[in-house]
Protein backbone atom coordinates (compact mmCIF):
# COMPACT_ATOMS: atom_id res chain seq x y z
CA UNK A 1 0.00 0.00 0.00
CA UNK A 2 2.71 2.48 1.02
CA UNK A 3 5.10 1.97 -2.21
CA UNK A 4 1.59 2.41 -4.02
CA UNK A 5 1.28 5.88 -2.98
CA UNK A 6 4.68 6.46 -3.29
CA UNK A 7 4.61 5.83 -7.05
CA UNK A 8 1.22 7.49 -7.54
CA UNK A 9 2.64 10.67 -5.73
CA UNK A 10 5.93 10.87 -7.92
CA UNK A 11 3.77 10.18 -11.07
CA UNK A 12 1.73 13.06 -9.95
CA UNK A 13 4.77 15.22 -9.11
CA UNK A 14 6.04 14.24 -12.67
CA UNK A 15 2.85 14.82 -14.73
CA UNK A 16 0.40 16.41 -12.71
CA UNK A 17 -3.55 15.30 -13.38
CA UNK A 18 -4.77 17.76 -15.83
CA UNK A 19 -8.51 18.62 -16.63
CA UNK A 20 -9.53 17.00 -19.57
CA UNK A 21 -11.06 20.06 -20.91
CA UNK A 22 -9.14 23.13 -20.15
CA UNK A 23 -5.53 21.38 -19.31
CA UNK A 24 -5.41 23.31 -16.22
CA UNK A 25 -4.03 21.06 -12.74
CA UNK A 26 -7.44 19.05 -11.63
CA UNK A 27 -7.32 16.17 -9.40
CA UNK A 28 -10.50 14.89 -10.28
CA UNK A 29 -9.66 14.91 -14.27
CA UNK A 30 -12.48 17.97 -14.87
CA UNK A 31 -12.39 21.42 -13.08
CA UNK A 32 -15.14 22.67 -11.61
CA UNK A 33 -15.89 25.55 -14.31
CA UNK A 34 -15.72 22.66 -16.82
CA UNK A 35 -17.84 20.68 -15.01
CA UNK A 36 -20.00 23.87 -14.66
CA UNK A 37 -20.57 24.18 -18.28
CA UNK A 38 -22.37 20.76 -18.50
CA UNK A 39 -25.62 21.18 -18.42
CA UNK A 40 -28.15 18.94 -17.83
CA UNK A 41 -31.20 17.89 -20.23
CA UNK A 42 -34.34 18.85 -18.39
CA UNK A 43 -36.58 16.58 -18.65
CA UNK A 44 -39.06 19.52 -19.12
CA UNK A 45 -37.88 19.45 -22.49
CA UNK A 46 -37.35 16.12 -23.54
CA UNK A 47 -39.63 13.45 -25.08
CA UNK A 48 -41.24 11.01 -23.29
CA UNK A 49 -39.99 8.60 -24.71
CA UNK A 50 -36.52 8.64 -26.39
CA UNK A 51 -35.42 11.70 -24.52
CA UNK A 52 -35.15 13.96 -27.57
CA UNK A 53 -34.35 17.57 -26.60
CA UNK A 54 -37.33 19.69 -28.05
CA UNK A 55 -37.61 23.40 -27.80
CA UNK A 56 -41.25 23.47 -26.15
CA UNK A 57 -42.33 20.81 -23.67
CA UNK A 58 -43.58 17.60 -25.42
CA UNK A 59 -47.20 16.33 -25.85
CA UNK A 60 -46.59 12.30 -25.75
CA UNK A 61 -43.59 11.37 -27.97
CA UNK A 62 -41.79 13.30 -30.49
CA UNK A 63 -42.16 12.75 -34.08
CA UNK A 64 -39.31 10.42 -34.73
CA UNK A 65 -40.81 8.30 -31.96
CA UNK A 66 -44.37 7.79 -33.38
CA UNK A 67 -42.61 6.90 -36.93
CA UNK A 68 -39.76 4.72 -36.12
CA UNK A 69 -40.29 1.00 -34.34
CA UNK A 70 -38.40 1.36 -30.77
CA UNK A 71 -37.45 -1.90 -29.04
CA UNK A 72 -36.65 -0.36 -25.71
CA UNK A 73 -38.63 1.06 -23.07
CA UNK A 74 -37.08 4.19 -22.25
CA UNK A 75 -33.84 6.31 -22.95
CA UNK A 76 -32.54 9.45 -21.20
CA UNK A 77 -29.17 10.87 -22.14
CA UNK A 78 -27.02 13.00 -19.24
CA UNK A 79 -26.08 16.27 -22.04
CA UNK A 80 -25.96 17.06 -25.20
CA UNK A 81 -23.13 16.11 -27.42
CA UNK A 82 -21.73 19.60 -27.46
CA UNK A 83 -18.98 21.68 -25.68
CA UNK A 84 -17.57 20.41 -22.66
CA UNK A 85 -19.23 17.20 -22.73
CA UNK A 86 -18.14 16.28 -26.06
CA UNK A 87 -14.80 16.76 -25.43
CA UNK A 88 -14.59 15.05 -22.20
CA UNK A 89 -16.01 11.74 -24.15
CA UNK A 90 -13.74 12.07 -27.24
CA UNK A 91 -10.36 12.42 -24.55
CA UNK A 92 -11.87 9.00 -22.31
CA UNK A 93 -12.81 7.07 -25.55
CA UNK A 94 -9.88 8.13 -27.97
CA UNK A 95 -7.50 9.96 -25.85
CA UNK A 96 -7.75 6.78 -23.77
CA UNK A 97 -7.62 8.61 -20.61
CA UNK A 98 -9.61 6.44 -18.27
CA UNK A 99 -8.80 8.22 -15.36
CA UNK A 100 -12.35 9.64 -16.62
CA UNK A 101 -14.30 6.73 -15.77
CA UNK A 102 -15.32 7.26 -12.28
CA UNK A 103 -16.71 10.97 -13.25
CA UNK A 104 -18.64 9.13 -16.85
CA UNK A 105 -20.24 6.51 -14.74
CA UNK A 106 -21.31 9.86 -12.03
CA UNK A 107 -23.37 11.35 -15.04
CA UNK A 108 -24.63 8.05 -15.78
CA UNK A 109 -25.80 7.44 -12.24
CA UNK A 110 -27.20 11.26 -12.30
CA UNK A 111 -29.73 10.20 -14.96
CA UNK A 112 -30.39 6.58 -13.39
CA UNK A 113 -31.44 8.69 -10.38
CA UNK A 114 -33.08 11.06 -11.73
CA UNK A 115 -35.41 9.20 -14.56
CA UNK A 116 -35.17 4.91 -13.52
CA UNK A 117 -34.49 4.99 -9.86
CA UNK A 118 -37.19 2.24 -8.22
CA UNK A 119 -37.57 0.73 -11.24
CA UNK A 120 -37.11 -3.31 -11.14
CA UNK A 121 -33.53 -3.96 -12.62
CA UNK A 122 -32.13 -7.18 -13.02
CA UNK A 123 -28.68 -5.94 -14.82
CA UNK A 124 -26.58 -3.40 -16.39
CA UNK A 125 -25.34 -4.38 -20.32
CA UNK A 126 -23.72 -2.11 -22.04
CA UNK A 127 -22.36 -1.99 -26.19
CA UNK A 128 -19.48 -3.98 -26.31
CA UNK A 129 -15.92 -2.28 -26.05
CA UNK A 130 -12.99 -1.40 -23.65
CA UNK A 131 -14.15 1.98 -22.70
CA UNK A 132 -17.81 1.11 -22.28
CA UNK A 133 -16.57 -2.04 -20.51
CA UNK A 134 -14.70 0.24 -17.56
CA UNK A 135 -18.06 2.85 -17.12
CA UNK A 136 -20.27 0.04 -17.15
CA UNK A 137 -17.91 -1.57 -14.47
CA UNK A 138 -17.56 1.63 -12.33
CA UNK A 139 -21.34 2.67 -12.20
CA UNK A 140 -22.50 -1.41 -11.35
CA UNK A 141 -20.23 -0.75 -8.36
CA UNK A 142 -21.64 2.59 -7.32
CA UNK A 143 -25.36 1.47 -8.06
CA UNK A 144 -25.11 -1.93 -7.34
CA UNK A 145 -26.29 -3.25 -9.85
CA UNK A 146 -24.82 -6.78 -11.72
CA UNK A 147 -22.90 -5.91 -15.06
CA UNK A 148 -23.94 -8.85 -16.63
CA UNK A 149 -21.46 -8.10 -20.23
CA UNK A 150 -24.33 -10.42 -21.78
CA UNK A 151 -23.57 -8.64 -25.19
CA UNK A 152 -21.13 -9.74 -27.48
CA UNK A 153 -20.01 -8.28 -31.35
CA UNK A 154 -19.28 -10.62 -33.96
CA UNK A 155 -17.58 -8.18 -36.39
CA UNK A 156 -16.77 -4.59 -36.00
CA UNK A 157 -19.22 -2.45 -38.52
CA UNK A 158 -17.92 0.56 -40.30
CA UNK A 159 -17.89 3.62 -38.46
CA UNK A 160 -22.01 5.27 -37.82
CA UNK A 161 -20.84 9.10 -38.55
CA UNK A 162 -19.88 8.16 -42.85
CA UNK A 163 -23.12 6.84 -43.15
CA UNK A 164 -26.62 8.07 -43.68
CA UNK A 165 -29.62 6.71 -41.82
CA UNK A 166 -30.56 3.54 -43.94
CA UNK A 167 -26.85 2.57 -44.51
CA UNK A 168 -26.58 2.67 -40.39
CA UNK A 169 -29.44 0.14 -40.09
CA UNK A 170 -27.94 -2.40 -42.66
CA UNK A 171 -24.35 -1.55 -41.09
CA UNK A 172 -24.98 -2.84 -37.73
CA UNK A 173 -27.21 -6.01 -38.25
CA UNK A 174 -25.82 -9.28 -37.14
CA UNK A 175 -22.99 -7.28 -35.44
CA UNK A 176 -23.88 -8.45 -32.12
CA UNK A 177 -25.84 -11.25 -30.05
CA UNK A 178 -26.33 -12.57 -26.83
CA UNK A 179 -24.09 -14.48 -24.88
CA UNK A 180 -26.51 -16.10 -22.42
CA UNK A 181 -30.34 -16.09 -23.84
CA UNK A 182 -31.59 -17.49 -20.41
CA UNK A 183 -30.17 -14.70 -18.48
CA UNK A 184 -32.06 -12.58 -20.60
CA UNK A 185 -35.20 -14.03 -20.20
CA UNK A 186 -37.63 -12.01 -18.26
CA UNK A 187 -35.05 -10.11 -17.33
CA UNK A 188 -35.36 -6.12 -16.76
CA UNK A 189 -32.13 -4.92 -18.14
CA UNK A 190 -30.26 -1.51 -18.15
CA UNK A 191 -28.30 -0.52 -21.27
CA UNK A 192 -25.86 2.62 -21.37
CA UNK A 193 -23.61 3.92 -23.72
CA UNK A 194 -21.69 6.71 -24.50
CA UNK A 195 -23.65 8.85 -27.66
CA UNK A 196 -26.46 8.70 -29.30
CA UNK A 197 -27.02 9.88 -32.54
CA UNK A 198 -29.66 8.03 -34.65
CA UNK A 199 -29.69 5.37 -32.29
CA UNK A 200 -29.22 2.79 -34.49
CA UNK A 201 -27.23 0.20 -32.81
CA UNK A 202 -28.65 0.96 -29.59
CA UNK A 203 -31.95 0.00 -31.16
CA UNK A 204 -30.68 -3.32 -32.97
CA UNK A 205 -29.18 -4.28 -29.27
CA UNK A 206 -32.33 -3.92 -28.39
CA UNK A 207 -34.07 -5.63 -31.01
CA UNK A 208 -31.82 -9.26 -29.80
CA UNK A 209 -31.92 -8.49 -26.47
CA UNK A 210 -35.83 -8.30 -26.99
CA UNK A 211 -35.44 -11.43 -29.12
CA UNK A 212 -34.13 -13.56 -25.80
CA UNK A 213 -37.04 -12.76 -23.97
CA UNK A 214 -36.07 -9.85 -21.76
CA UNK A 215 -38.74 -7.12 -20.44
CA UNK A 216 -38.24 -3.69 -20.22
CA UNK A 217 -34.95 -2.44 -21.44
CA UNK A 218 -34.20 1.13 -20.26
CA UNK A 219 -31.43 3.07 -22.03
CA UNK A 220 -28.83 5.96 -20.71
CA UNK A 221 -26.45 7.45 -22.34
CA UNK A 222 -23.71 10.02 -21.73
CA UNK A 223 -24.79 12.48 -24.42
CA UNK A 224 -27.45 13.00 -27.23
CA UNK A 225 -26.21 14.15 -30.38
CA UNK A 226 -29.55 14.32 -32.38
């Protein structure tokens, strides 16, 4: 224990941690003016169902939701995809600095609190992938909730963001399954992920997680980009 915080003090004396915004000296990996500049979606503004932001509040569902066949229950992002939050996302996810993870999986856990807290939940799933993997791992510990990593990807698709809405759908089929079907059965399951945009794969996850039997599904995400 003691030649642990030895070496974590002289790698902090060496390279100090840095907010992963505005560079300036942060323990915690985001300053409090950067944190600050996060703002919440209200849910004031949001639709009922896939948490769209809207300008006005929202009469039932938004218009993408009445047109386009959901196969979750819920979804509620933390931000928009914008500004401070977008960077922080882009430095944990490509930057690879996942020092971040504890303060991802707080946002997370914001929304969980604030949207699906009481609701019966039998596990937390997330899309497969190393940075997902370590939020997913840090907010089952804070929550207590069982990360069940019940999803697995058979091939990696082509990157979402060069593609137009149709070519996202055919993109991202038979890219994942289930590892377990039984554990999915009747099974109320949390998903969260990092963005969404069109939603897309979080919907086909859905779609085979709804295909093993499983109840609701509730989504969270860091940020909403559309």
């Amino acid at each position: 224990m003691l030649k642990t915080s030895i070496i974590n003090f002289l790698k902090d004396a060496a390279m100090p941690p840095v907010c992963a915004v505005c560079g300036q000296i942060s323990a915690d990996g985001l300053c409090r003016e950067c944190m600050a500049g996060i703002k919440p979606i209200s849910s004031l503004e949001s639709c009922s169902r896939c948490g769209k932001p809207l300008s006005a509040p929202p009469e039932g569902r938004c218009s993408m939701c009445r047109r386009q066949e959901y196969h979750f229950t819920s979804h509620r992002s933390y931000a928009v995809y914008a500004g401070n939050m977008k960077k922080i996302i882009r430095e944990f996810k490509y930057g690879r600095v996942y020092g971040l993870k504890d303060i991802l999986a707080g946002f997370l856990s914001e929304v969980y609190d604030r949207y699906f807290y009481g609701k019966k939940i039998d596990y937390v799933d997330t899309v497969p992938g190393k940075h997902m993997d370590l939020i997913a791992g840090s907010f089952s510990r804070v929550k207590r909730i069982p990360f069940a990593a019940n999803i697995i990807r058979l091939r990696k698709p082509r990157r979402q963001g060069e593609l137009g809405l149709a070519e996202r759908r055919l993109n991202i089929l038979d890219c994942y399954k289930i590892r377990d079907c039984l554990a999915a059965r009747n099974r109320n399951i949390l998903l969260i992920d990092d963005v969404w945009t069109t939603g897309s794969t979080l919907n086909e996850i859905c779609r085979i997680v709804r295909q093993a039997g499983a109840g609701n599904i509730y989504l969270i995400t860091l940020a909403r980009g559309a």
